[in-house]
N, C-alpha and C. Protein backbone atom coordinates (compact mmCIF):
# COMPACT_ATOMS: atom_id res chain seq x y z
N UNK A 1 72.87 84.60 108.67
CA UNK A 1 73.90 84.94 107.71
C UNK A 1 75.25 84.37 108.19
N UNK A 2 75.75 83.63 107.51
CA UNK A 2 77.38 83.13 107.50
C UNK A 2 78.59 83.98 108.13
N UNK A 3 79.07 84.23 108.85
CA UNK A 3 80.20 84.96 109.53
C UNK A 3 80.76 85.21 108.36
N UNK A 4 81.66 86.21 108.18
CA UNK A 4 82.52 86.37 106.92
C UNK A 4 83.89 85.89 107.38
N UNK A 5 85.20 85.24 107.11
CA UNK A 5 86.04 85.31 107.15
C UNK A 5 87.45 86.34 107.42
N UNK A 6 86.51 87.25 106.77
CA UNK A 6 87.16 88.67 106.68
C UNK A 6 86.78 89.31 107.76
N UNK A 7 86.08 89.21 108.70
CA UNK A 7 85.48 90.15 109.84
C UNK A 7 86.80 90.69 110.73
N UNK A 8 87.42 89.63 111.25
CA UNK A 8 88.52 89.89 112.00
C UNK A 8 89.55 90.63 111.79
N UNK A 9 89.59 90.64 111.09
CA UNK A 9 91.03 91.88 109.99
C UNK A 9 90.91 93.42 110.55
N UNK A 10 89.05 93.98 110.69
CA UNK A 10 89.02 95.36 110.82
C UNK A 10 89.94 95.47 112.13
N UNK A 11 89.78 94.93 113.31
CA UNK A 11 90.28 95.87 114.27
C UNK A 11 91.86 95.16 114.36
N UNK A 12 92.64 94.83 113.49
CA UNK A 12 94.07 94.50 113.05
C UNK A 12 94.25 95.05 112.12
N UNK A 13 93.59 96.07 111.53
CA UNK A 13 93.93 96.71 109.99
C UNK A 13 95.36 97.56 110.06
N UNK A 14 95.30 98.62 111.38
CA UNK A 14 96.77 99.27 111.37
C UNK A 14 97.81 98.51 110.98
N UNK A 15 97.91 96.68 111.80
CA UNK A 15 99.00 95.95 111.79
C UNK A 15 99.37 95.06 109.89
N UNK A 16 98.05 95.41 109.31
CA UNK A 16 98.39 94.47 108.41
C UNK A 16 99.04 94.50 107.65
N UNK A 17 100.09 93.36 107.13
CA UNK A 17 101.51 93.72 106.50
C UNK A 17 100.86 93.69 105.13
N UNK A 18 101.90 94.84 104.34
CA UNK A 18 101.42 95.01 102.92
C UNK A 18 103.08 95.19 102.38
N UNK A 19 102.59 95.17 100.47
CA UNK A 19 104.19 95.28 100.25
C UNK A 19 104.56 96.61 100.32
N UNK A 20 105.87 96.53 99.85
CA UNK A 20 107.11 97.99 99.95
C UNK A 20 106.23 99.08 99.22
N UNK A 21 106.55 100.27 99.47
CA UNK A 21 105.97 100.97 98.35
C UNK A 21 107.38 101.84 97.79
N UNK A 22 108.07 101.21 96.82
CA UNK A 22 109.75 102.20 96.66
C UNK A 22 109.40 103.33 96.28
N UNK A 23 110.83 104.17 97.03
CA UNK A 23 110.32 105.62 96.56
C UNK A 23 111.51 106.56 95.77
N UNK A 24 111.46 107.71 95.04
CA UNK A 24 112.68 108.31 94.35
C UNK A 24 113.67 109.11 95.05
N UNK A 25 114.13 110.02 94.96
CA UNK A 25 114.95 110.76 95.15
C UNK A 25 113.85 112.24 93.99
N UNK A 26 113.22 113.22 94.83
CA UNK A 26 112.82 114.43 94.26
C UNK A 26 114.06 115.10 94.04
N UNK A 27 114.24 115.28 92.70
CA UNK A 27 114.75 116.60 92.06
C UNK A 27 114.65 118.03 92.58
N UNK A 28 113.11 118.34 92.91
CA UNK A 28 112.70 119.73 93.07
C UNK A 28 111.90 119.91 94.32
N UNK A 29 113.14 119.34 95.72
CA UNK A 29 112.06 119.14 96.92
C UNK A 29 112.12 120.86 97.56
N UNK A 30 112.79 121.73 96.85
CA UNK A 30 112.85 123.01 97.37
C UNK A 30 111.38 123.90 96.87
N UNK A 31 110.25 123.20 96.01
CA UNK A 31 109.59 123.85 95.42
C UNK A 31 108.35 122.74 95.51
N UNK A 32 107.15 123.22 95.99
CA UNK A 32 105.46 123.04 95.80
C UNK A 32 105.09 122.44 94.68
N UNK A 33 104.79 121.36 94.49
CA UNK A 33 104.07 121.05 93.41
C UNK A 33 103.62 119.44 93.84
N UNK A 34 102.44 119.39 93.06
CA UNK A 34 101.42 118.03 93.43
C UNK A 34 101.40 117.60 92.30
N UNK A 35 101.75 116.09 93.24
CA UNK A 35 101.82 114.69 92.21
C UNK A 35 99.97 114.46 91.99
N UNK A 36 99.33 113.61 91.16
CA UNK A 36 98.41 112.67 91.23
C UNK A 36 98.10 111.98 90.12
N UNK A 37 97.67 110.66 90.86
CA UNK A 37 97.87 109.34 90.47
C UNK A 37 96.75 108.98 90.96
N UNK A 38 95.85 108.32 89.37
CA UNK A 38 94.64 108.12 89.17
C UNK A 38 95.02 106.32 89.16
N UNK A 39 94.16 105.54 90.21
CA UNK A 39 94.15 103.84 89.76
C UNK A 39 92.82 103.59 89.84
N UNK A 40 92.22 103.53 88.40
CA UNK A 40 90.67 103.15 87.97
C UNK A 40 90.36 101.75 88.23
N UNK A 41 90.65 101.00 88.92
CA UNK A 41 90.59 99.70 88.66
C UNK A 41 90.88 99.04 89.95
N UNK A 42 90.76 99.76 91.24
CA UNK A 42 91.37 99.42 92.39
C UNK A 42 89.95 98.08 92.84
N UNK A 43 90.35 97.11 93.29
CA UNK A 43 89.67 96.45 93.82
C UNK A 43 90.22 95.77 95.58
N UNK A 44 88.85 95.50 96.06
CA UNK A 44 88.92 94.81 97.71
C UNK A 44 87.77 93.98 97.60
N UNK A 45 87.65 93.26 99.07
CA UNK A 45 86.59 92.57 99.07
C UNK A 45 85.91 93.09 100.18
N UNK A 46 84.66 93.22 99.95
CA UNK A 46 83.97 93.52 101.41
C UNK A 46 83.59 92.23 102.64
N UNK A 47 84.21 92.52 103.54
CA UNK A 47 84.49 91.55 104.56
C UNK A 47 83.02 91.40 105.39
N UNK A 48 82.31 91.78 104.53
CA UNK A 48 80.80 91.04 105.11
C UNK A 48 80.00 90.29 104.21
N UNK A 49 80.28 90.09 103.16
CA UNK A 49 79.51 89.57 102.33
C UNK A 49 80.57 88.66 101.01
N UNK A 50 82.07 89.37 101.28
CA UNK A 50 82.45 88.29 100.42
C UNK A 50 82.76 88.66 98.96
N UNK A 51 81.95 89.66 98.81
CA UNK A 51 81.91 89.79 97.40
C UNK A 51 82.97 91.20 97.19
N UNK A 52 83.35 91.32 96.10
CA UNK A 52 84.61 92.54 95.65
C UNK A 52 83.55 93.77 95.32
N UNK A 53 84.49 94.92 95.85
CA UNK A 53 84.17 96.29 96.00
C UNK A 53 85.63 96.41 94.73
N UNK A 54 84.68 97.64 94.06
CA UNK A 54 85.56 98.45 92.95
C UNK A 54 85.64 99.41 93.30
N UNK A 55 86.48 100.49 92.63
CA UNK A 55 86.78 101.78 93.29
C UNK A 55 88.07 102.40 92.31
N UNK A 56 87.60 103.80 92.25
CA UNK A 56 88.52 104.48 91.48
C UNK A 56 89.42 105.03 92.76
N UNK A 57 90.30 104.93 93.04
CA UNK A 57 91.23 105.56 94.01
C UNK A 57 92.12 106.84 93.36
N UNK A 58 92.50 107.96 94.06
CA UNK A 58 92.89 109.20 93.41
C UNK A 58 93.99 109.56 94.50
N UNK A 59 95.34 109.76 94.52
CA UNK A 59 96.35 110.17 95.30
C UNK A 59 96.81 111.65 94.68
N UNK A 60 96.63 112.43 95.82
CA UNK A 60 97.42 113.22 95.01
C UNK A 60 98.10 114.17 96.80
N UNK A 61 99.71 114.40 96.21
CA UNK A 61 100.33 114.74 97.29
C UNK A 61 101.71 116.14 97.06
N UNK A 62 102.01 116.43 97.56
CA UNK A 62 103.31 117.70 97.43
C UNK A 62 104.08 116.51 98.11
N UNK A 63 105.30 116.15 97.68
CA UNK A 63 106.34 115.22 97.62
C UNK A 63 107.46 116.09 98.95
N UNK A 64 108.06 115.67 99.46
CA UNK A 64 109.26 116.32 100.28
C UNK A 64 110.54 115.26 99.57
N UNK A 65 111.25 114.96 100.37
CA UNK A 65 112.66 114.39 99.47
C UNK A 65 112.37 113.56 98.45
N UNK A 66 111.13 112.83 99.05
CA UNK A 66 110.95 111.55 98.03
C UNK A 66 109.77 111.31 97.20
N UNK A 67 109.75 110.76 96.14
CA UNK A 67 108.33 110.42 95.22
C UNK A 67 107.89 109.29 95.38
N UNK A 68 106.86 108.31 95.15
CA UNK A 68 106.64 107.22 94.94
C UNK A 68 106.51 106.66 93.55
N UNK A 69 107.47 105.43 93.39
CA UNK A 69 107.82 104.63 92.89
C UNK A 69 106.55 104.18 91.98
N UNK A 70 105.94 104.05 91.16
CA UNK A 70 104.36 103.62 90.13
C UNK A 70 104.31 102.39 90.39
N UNK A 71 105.36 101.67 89.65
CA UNK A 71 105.56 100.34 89.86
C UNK A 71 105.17 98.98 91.06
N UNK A 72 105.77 99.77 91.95
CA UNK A 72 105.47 99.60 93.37
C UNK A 72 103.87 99.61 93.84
N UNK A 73 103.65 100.47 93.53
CA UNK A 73 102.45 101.69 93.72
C UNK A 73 101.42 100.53 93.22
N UNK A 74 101.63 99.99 91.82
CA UNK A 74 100.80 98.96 91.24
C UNK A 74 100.37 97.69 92.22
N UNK A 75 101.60 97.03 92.36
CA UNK A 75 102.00 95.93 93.21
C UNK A 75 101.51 95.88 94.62
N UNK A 76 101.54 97.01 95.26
CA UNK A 76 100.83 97.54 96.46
C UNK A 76 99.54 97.53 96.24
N UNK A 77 98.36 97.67 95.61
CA UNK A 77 97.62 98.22 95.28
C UNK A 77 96.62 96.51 94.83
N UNK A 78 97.66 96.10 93.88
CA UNK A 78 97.23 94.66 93.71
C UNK A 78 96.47 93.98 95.08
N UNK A 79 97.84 93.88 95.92
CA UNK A 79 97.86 93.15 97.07
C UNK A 79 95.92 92.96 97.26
N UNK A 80 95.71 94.31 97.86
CA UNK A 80 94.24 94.51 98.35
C UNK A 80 92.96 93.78 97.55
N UNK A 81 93.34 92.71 96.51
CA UNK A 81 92.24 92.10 95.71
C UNK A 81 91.75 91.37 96.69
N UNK A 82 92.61 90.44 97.32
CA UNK A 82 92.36 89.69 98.10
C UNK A 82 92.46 89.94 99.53
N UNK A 83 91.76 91.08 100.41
CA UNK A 83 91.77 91.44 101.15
C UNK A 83 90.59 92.16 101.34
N UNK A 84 89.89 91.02 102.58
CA UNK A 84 88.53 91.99 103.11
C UNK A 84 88.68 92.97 104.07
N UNK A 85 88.36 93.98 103.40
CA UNK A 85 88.03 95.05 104.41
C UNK A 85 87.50 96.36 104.05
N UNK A 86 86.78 96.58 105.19
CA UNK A 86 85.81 98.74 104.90
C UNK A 86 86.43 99.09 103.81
N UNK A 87 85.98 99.70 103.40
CA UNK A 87 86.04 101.10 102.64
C UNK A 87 86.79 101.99 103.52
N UNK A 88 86.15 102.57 104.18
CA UNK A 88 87.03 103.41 105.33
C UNK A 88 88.40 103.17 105.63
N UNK A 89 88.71 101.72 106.23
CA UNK A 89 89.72 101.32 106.28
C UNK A 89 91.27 101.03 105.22
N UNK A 90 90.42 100.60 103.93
CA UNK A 90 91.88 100.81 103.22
C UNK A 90 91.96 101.83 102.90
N UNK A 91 91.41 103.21 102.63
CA UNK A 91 91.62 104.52 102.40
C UNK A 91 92.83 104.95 103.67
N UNK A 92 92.47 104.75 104.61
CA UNK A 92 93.73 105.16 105.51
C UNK A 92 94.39 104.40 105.97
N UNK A 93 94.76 103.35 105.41
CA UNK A 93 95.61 102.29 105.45
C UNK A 93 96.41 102.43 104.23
N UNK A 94 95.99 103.08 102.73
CA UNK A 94 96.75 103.15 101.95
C UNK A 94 98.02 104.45 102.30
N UNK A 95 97.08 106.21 103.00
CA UNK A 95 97.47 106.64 103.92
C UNK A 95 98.51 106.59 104.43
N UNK A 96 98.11 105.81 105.72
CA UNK A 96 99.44 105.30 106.22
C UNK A 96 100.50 104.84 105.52
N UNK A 97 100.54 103.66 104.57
CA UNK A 97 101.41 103.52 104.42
C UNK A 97 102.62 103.76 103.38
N UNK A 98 101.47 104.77 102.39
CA UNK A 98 102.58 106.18 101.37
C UNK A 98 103.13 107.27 102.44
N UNK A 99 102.51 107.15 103.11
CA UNK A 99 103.47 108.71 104.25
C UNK A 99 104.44 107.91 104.79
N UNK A 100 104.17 106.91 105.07
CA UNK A 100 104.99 106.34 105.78
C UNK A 100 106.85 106.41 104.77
N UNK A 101 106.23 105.53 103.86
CA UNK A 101 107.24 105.55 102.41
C UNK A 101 107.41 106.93 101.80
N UNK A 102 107.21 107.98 101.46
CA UNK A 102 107.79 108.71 100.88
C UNK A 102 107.42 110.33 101.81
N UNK A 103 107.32 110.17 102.79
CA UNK A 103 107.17 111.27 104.27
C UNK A 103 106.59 112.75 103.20
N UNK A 104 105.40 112.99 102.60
CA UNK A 104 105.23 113.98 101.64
C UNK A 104 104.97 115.43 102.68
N UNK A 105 104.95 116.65 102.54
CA UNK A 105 104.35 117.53 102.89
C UNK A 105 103.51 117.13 103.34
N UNK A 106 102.31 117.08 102.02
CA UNK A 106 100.89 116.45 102.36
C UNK A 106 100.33 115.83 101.35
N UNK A 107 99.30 114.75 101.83
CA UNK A 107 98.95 114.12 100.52
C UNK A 107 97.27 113.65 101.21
N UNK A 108 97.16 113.18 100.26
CA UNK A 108 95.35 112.93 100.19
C UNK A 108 95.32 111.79 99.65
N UNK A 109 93.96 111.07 100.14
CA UNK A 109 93.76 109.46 99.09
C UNK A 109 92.14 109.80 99.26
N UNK A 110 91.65 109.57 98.08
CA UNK A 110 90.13 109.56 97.75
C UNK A 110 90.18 108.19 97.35
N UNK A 111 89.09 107.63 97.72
CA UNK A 111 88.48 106.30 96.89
C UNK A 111 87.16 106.52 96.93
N UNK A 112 86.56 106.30 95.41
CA UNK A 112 85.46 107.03 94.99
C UNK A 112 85.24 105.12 94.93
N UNK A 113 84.19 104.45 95.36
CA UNK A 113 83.64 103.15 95.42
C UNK A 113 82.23 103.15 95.07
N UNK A 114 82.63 102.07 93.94
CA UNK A 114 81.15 101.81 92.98
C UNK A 114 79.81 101.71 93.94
N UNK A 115 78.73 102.28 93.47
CA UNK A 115 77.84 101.59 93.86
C UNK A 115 77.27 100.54 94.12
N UNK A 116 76.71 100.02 95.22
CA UNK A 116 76.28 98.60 95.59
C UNK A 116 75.31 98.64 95.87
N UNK A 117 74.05 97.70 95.91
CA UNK A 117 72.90 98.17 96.67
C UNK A 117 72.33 99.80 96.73
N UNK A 118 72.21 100.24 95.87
CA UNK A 118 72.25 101.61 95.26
C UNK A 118 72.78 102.46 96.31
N UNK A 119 73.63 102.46 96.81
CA UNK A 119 74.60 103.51 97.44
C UNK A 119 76.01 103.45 97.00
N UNK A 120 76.44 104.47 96.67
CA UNK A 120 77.83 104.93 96.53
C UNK A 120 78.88 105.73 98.13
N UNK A 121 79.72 105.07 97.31
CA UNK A 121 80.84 105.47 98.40
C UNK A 121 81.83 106.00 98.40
N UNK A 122 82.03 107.34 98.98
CA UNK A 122 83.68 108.01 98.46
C UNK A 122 84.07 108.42 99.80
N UNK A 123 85.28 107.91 100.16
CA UNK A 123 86.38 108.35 101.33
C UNK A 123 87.20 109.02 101.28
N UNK A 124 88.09 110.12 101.64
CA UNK A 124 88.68 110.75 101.74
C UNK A 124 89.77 111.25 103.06
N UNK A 125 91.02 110.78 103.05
CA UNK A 125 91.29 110.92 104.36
C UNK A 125 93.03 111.95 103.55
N UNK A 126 92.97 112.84 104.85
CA UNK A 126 94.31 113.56 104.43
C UNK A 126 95.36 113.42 105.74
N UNK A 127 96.60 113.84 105.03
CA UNK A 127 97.62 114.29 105.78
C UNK A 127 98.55 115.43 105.57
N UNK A 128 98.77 116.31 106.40
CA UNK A 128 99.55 117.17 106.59
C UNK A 128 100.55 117.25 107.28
N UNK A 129 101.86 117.71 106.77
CA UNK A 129 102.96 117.99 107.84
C UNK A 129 103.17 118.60 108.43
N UNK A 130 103.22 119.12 110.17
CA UNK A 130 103.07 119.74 110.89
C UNK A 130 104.21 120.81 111.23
């Protein structure tokens, strides 16, 4: 089998540069309440074979000063068409880098990933503020 191109990326995934994700100014950071943001259409490539992984991705978070930007959110999100890598990995790579951008209470990223080879795939990684 052909090396994939994409192989090398997993253990550089923390470092890999992605775009901005802009964020708001919360109105109501004195009070609990959860955002979520459904992107049906998220695509990657799997870095062993080459071929694109689909995936419904699901964010949902309690905001502290700041919200995230949709727009952004899109554009970010794009990026990953062309980018091999796990399943595992962009789930907490997306993670990382909304906490990073809008520092929430806590937030969650599910990516529910189509079936391939008759297995399905759903990840789930959280964060909490300590």
């Amino acid at each position: 089998m052909k090396r994939s191109s994409y192989e090398g990326l997993q253990s550089k995934v923390r470092r890999l540069k992605t775009p901005v994700v802009e964020t708001w100014k919360n109105q109501y950071p004195d009070r609990d309440y959860v955002i979520t943001i459904d992107i049906p259409e998220f695509t990657c490539i799997c870095p062993k074979t080459g071929l694109p992984d689909f995936a419904t991705i699901t964010i949902r978070y309690i905001p502290g000063l700041l919200c995230v930007e949709l727009k952004s959110l899109k554009y970010y999100t794009i990026f990953y068409r062309n980018v091999g890598i796990f399943n595992e990995n962009v789930i907490n790579k997306i993670l990382d880098d909304l906490v990073k951008a809008c520092k929430p209470r806590w937030m969650e990223i599910v990516g529910e990933f189509n079936a391939r080879g008759g297995i399905k795939t759903t990840v789930k990684a959280e964060y909490k503020r300590e």
